[in-house]
PDB file of N, CA and C in Angstrom:
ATOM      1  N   UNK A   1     -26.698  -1.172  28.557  1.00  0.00           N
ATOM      2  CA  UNK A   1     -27.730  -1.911  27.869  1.00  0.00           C
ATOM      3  C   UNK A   1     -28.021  -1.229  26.524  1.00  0.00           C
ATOM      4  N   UNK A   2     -28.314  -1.845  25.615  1.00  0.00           N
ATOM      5  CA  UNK A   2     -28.806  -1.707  24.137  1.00  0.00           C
ATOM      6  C   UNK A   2     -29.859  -1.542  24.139  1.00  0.00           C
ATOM      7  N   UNK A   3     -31.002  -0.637  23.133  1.00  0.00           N
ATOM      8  CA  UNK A   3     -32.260  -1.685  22.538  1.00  0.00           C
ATOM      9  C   UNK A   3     -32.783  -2.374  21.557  1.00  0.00           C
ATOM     10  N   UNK A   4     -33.360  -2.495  20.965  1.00  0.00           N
ATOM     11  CA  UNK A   4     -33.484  -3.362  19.690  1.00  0.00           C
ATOM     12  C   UNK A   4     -33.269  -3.066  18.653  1.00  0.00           C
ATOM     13  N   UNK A   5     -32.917  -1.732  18.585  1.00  0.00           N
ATOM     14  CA  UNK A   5     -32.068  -1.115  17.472  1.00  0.00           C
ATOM     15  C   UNK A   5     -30.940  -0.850  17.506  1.00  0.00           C
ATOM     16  N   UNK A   6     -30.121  -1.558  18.606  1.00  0.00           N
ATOM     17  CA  UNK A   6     -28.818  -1.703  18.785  1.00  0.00           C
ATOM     18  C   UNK A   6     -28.040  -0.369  19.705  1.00  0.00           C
ATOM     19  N   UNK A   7     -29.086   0.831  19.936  1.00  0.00           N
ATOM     20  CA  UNK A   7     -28.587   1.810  20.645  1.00  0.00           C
ATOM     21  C   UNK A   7     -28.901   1.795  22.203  1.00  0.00           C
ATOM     22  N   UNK A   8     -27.942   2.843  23.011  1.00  0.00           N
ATOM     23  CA  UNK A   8     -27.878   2.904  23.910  1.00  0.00           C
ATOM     24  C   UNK A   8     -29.073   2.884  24.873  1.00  0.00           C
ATOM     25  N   UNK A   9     -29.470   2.375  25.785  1.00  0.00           N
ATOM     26  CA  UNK A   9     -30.531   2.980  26.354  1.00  0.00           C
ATOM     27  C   UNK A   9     -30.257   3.779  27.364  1.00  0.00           C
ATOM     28  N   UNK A  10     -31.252   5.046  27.176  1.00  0.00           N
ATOM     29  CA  UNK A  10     -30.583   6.141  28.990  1.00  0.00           C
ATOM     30  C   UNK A  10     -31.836   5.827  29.730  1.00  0.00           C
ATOM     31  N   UNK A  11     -31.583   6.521  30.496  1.00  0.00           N
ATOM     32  CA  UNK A  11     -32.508   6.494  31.779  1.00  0.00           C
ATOM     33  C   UNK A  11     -32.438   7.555  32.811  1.00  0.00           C
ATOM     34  N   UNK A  12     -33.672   8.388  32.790  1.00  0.00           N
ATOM     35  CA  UNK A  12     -32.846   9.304  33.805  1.00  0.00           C
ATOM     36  C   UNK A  12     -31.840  10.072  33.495  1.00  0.00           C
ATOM     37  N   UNK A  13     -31.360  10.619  32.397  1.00  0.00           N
ATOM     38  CA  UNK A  13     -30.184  10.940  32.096  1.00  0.00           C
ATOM     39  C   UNK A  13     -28.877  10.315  31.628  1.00  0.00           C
ATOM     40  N   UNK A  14     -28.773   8.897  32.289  1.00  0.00           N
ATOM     41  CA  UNK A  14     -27.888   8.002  31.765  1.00  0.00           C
ATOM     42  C   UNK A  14     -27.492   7.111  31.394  1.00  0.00           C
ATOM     43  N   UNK A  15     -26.874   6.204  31.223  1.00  0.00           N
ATOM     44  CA  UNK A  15     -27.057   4.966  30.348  1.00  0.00           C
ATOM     45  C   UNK A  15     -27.523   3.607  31.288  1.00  0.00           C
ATOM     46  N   UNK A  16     -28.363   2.935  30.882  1.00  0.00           N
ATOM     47  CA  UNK A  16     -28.715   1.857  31.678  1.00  0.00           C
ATOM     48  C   UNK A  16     -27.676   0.742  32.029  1.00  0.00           C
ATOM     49  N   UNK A  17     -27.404   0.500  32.823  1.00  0.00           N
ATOM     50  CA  UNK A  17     -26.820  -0.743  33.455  1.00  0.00           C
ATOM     51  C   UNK A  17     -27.125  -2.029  33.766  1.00  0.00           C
ATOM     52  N   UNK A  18     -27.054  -3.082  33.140  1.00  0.00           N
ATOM     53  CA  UNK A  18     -27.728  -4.102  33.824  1.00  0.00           C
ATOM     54  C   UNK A  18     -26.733  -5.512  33.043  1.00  0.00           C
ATOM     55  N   UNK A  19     -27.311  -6.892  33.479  1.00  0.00           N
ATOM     56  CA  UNK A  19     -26.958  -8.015  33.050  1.00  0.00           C
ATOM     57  C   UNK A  19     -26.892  -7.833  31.042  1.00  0.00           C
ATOM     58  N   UNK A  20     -25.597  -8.291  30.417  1.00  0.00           N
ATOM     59  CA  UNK A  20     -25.598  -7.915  29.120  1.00  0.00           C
ATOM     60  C   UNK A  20     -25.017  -8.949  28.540  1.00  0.00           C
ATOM     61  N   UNK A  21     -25.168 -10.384  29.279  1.00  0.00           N
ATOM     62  CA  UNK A  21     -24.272 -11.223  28.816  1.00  0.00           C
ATOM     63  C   UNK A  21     -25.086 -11.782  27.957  1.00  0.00           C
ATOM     64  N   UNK A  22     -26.553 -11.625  27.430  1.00  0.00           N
ATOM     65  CA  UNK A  22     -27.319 -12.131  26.158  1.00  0.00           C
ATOM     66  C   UNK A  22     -27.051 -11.019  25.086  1.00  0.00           C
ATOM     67  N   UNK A  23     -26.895  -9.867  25.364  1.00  0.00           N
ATOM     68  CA  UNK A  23     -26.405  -9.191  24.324  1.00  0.00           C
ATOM     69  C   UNK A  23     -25.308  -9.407  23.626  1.00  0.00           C
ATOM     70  N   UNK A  24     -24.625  -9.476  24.691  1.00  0.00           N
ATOM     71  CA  UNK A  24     -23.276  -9.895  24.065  1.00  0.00           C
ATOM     72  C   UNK A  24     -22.741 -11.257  22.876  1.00  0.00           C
ATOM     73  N   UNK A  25     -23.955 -12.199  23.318  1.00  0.00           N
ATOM     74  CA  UNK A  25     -24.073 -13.493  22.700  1.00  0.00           C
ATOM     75  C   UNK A  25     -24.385 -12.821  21.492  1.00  0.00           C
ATOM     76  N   UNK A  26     -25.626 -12.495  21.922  1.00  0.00           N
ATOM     77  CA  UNK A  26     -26.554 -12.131  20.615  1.00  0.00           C
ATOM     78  C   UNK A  26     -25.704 -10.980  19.158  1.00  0.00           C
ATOM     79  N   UNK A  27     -24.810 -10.154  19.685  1.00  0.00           N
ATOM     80  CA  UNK A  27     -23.909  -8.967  18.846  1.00  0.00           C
ATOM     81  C   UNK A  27     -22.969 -10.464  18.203  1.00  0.00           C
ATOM     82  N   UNK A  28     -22.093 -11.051  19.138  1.00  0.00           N
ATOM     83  CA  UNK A  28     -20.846 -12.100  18.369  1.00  0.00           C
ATOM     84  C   UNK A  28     -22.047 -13.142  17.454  1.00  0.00           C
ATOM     85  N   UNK A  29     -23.020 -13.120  17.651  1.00  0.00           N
ATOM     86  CA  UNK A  29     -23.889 -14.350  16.960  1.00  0.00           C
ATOM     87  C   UNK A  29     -24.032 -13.666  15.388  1.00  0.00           C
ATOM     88  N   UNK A  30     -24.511 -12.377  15.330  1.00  0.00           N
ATOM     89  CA  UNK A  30     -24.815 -12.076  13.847  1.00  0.00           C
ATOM     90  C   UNK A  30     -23.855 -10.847  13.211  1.00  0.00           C
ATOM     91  N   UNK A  31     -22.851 -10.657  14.146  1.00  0.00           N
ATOM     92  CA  UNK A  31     -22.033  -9.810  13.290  1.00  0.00           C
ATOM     93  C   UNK A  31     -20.822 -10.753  12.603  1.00  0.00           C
ATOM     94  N   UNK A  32     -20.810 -10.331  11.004  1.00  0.00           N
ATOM     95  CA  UNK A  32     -19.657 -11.163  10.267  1.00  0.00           C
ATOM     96  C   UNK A  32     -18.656 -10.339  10.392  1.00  0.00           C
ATOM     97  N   UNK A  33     -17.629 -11.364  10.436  1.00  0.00           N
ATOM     98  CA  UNK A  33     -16.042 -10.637  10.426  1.00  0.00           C
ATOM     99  C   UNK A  33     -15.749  -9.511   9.279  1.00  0.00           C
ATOM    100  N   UNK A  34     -15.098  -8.437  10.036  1.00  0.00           N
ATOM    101  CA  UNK A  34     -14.952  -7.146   9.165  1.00  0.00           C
ATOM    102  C   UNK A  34     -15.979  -6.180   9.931  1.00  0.00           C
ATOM    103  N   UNK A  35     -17.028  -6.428   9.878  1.00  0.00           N
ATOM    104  CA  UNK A  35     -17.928  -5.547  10.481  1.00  0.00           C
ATOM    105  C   UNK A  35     -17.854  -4.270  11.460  1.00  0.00           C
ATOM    106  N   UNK A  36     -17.299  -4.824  12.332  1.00  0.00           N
ATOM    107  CA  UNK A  36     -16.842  -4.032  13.682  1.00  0.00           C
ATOM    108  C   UNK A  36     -15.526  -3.411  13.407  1.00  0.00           C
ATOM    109  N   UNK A  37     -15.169  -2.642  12.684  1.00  0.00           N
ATOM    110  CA  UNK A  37     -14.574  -1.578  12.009  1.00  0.00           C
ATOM    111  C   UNK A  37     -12.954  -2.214  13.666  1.00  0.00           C
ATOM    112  N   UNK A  38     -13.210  -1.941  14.900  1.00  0.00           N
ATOM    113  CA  UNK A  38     -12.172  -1.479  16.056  1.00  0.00           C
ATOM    114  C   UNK A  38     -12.351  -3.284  16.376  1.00  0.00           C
ATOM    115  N   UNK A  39     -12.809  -3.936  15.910  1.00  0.00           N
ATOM    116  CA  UNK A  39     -12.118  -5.248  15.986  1.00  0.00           C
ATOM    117  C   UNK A  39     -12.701  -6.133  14.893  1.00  0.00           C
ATOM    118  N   UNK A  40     -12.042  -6.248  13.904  1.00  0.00           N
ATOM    119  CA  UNK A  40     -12.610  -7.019  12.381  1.00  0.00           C
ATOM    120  C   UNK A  40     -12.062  -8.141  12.612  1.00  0.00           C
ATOM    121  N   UNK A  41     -11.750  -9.066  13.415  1.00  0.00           N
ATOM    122  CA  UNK A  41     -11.729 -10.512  13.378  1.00  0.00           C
ATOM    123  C   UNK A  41     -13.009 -10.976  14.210  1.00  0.00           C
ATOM    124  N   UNK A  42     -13.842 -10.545  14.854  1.00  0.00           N
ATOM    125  CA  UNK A  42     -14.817 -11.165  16.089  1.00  0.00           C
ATOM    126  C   UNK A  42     -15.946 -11.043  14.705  1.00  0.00           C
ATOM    127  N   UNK A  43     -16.727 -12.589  15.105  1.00  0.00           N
ATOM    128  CA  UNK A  43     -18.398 -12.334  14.453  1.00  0.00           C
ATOM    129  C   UNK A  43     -18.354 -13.953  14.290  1.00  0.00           C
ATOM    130  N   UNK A  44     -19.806 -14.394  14.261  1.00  0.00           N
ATOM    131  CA  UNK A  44     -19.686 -15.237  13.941  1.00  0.00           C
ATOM    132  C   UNK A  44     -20.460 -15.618  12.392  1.00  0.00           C
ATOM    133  N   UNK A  45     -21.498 -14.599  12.303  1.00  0.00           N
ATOM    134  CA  UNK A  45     -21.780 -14.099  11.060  1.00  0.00           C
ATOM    135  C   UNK A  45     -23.063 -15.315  10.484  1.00  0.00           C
ATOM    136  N   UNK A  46     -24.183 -15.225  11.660  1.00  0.00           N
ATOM    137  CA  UNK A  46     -24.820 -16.370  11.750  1.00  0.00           C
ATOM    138  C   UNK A  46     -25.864 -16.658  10.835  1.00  0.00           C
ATOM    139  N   UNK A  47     -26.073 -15.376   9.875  1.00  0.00           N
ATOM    140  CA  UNK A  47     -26.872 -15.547   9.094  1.00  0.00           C
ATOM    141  C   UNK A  47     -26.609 -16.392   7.600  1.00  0.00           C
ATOM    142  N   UNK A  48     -25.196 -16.257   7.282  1.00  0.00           N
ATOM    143  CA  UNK A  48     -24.606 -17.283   6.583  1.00  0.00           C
ATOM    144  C   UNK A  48     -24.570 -18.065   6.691  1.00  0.00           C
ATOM    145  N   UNK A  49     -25.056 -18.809   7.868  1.00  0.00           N
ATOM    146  CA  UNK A  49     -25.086 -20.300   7.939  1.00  0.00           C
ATOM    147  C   UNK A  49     -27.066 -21.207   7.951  1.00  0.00           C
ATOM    148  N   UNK A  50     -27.731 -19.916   7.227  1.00  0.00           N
ATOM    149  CA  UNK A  50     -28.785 -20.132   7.204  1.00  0.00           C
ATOM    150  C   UNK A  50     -29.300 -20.849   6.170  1.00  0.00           C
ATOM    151  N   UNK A  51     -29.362 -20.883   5.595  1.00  0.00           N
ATOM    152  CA  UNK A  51     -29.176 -21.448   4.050  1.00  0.00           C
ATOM    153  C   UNK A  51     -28.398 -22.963   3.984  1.00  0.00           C
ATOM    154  N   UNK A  52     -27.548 -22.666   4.956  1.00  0.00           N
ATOM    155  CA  UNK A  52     -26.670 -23.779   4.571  1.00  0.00           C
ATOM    156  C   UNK A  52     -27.064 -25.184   5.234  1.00  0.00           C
ATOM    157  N   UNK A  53     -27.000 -26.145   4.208  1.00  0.00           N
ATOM    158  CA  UNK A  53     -27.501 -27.649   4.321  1.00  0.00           C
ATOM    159  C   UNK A  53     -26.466 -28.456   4.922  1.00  0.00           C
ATOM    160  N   UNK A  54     -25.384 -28.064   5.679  1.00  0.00           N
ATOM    161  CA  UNK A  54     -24.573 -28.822   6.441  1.00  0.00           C
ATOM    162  C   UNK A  54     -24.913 -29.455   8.042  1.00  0.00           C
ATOM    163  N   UNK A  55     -23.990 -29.851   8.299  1.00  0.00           N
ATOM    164  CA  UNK A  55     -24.876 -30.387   9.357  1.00  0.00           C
ATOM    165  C   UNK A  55     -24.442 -30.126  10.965  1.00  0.00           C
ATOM    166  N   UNK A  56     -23.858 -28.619  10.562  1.00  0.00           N
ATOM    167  CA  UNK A  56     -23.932 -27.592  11.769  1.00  0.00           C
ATOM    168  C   UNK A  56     -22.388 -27.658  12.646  1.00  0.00           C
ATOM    169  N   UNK A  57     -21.513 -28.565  11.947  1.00  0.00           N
ATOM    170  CA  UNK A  57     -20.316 -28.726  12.555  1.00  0.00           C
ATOM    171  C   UNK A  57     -19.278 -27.832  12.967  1.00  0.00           C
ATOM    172  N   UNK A  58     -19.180 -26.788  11.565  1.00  0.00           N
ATOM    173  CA  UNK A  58     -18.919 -25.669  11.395  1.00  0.00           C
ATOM    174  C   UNK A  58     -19.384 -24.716  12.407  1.00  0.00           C
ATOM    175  N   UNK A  59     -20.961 -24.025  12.064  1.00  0.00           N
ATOM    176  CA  UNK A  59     -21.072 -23.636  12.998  1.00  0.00           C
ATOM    177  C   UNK A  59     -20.898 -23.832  14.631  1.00  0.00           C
ATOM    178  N   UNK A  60     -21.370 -24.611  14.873  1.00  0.00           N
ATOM    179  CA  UNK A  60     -20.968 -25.106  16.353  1.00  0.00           C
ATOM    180  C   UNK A  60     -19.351 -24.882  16.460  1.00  0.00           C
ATOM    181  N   UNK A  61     -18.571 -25.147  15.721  1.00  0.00           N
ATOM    182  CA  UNK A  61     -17.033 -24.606  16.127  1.00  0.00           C
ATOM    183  C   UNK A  61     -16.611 -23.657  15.913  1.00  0.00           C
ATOM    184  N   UNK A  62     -17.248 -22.314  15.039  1.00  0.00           N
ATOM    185  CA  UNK A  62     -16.939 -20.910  15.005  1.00  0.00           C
ATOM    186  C   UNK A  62     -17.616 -20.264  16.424  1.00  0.00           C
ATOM    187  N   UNK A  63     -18.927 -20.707  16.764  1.00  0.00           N
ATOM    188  CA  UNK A  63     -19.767 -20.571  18.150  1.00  0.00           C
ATOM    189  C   UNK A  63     -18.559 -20.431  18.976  1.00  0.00           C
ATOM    190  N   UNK A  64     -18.534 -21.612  19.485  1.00  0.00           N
ATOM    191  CA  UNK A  64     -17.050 -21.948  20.673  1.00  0.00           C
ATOM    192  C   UNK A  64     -16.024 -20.976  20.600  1.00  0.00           C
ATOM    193  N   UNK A  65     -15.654 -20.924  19.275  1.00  0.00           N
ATOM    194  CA  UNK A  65     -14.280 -20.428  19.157  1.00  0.00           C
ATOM    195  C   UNK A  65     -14.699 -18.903  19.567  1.00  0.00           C
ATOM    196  N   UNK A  66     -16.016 -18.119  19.132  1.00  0.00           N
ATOM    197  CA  UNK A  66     -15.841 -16.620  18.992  1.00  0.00           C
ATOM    198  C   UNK A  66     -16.491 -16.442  20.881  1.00  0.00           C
ATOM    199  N   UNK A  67     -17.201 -17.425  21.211  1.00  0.00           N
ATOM    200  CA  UNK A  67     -17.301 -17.017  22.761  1.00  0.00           C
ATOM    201  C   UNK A  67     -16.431 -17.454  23.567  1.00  0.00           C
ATOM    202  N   UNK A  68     -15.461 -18.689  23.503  1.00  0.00           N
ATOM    203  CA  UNK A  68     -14.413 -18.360  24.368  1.00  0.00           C
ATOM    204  C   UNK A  68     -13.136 -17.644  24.138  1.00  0.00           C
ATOM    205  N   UNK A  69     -13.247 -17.137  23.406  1.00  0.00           N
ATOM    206  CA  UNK A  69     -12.625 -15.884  22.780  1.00  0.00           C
ATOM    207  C   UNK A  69     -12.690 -14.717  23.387  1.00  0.00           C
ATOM    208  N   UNK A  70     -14.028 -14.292  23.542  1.00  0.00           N
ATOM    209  CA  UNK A  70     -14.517 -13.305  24.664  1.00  0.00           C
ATOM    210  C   UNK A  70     -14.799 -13.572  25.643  1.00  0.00           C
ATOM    211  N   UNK A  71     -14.136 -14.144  26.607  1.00  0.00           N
ATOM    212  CA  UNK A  71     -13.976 -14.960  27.752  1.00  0.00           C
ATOM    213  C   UNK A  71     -15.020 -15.941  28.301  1.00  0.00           C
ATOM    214  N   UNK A  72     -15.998 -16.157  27.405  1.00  0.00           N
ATOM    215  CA  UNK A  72     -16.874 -17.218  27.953  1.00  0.00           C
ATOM    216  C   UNK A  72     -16.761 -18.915  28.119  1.00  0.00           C
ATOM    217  N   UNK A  73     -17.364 -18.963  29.031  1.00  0.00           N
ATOM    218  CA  UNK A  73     -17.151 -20.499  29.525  1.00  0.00           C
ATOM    219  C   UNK A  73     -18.652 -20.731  29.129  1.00  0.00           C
ATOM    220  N   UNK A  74     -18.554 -22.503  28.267  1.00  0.00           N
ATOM    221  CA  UNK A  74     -19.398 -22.480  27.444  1.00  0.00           C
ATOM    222  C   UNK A  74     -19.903 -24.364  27.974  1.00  0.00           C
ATOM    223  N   UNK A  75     -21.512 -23.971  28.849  1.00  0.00           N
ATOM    224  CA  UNK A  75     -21.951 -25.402  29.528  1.00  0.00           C
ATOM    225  C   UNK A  75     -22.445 -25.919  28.459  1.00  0.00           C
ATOM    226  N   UNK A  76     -23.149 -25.514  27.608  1.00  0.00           N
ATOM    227  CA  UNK A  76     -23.991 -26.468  26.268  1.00  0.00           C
ATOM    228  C   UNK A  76     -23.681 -25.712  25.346  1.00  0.00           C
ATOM    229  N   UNK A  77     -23.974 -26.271  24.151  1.00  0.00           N
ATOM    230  CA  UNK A  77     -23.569 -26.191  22.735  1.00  0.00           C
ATOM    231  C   UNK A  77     -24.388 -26.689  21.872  1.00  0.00           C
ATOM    232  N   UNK A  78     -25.044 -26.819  20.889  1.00  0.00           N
ATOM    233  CA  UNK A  78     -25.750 -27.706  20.297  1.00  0.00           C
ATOM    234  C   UNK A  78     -26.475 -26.685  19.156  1.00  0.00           C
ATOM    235  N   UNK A  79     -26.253 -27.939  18.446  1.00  0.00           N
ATOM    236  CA  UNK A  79     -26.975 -27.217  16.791  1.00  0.00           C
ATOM    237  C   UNK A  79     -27.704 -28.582  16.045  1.00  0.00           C
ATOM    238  N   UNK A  80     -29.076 -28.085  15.401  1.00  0.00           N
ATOM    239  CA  UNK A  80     -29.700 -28.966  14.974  1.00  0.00           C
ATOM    240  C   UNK A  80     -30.357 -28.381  14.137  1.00  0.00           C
ATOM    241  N   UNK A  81     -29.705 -28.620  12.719  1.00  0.00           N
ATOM    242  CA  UNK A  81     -30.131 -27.606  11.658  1.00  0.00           C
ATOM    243  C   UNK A  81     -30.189 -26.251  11.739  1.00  0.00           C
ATOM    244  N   UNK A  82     -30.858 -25.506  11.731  1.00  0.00           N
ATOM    245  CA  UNK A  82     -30.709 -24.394  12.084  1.00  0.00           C
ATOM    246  C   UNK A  82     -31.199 -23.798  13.122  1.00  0.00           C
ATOM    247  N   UNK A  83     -31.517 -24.602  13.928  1.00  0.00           N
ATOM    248  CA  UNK A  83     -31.432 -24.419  15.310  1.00  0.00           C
ATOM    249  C   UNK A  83     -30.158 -24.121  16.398  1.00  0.00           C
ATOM    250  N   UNK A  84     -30.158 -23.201  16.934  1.00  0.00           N
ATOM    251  CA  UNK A  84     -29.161 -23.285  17.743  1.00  0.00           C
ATOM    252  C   UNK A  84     -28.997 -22.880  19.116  1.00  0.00           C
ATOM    253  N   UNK A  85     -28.638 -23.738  20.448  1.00  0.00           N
ATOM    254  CA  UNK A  85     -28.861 -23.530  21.766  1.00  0.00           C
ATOM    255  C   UNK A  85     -27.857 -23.456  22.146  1.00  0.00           C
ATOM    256  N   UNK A  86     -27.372 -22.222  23.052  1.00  0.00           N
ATOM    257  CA  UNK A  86     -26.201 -22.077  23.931  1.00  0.00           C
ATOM    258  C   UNK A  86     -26.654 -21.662  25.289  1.00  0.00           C
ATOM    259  N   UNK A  87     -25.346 -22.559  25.973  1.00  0.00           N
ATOM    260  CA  UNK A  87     -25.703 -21.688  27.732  1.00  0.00           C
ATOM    261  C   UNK A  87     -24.211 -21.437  27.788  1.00  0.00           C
ATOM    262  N   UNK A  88     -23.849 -20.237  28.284  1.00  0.00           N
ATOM    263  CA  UNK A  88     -22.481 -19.602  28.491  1.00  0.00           C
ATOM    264  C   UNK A  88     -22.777 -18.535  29.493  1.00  0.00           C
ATOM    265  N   UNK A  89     -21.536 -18.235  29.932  1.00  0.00           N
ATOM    266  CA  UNK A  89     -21.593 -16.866  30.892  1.00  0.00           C
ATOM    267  C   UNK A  89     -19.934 -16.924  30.728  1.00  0.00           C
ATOM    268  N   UNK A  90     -19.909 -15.722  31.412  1.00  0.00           N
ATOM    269  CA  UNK A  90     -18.805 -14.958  31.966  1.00  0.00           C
ATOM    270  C   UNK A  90     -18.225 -15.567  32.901  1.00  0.00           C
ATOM    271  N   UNK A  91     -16.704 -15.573  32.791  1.00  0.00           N
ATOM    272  CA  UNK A  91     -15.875 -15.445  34.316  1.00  0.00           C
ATOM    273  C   UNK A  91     -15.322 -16.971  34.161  1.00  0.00           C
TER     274      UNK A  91
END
């Protein structure tokens, strides 16, 4: 587990364990490609699409593409301006 500053959390001496599949959303959601030095193609780089007056098509297909990428299976999808709702998991 992370905390909101993106570092490890310990516990007791060691690193916490738990459910991380919103983290995981949440890291591919705002890191842009390049970023991640040990894998520079993953990100979806979501803050660039903030600004933008399109009508979310794009995004919604970089979404898809960068979570089933990282093996997620993806039940909803949806973007409405800059709104954006996903349900995904693992496996």
């Amino acid at each position: 587990m992370i905390d909101a500053n993106g570092d490890p959390v310990i516990e007791d001496g060691d690193f916490k364990a738990g459910e991380s599949t919103l983290q995981h959303q949440e890291h591919l959601l705002t890191l842009e490609k390049g970023e991640d030095h040990g894998q520079p193609l993953i990100g979806v780089g979501i803050g660039s699409f903030l600004l933008d007056d399109g009508d979310g098509t794009e995004l919604k297909s970089i979404v898809q593409q960068e979570f089933e990428a990282d093996g997620m299976r993806i039940g909803k999808l949806t973007v409405k301006g800059v709104e954006l709702s996903v349900e995904a998991e693992y496996g």
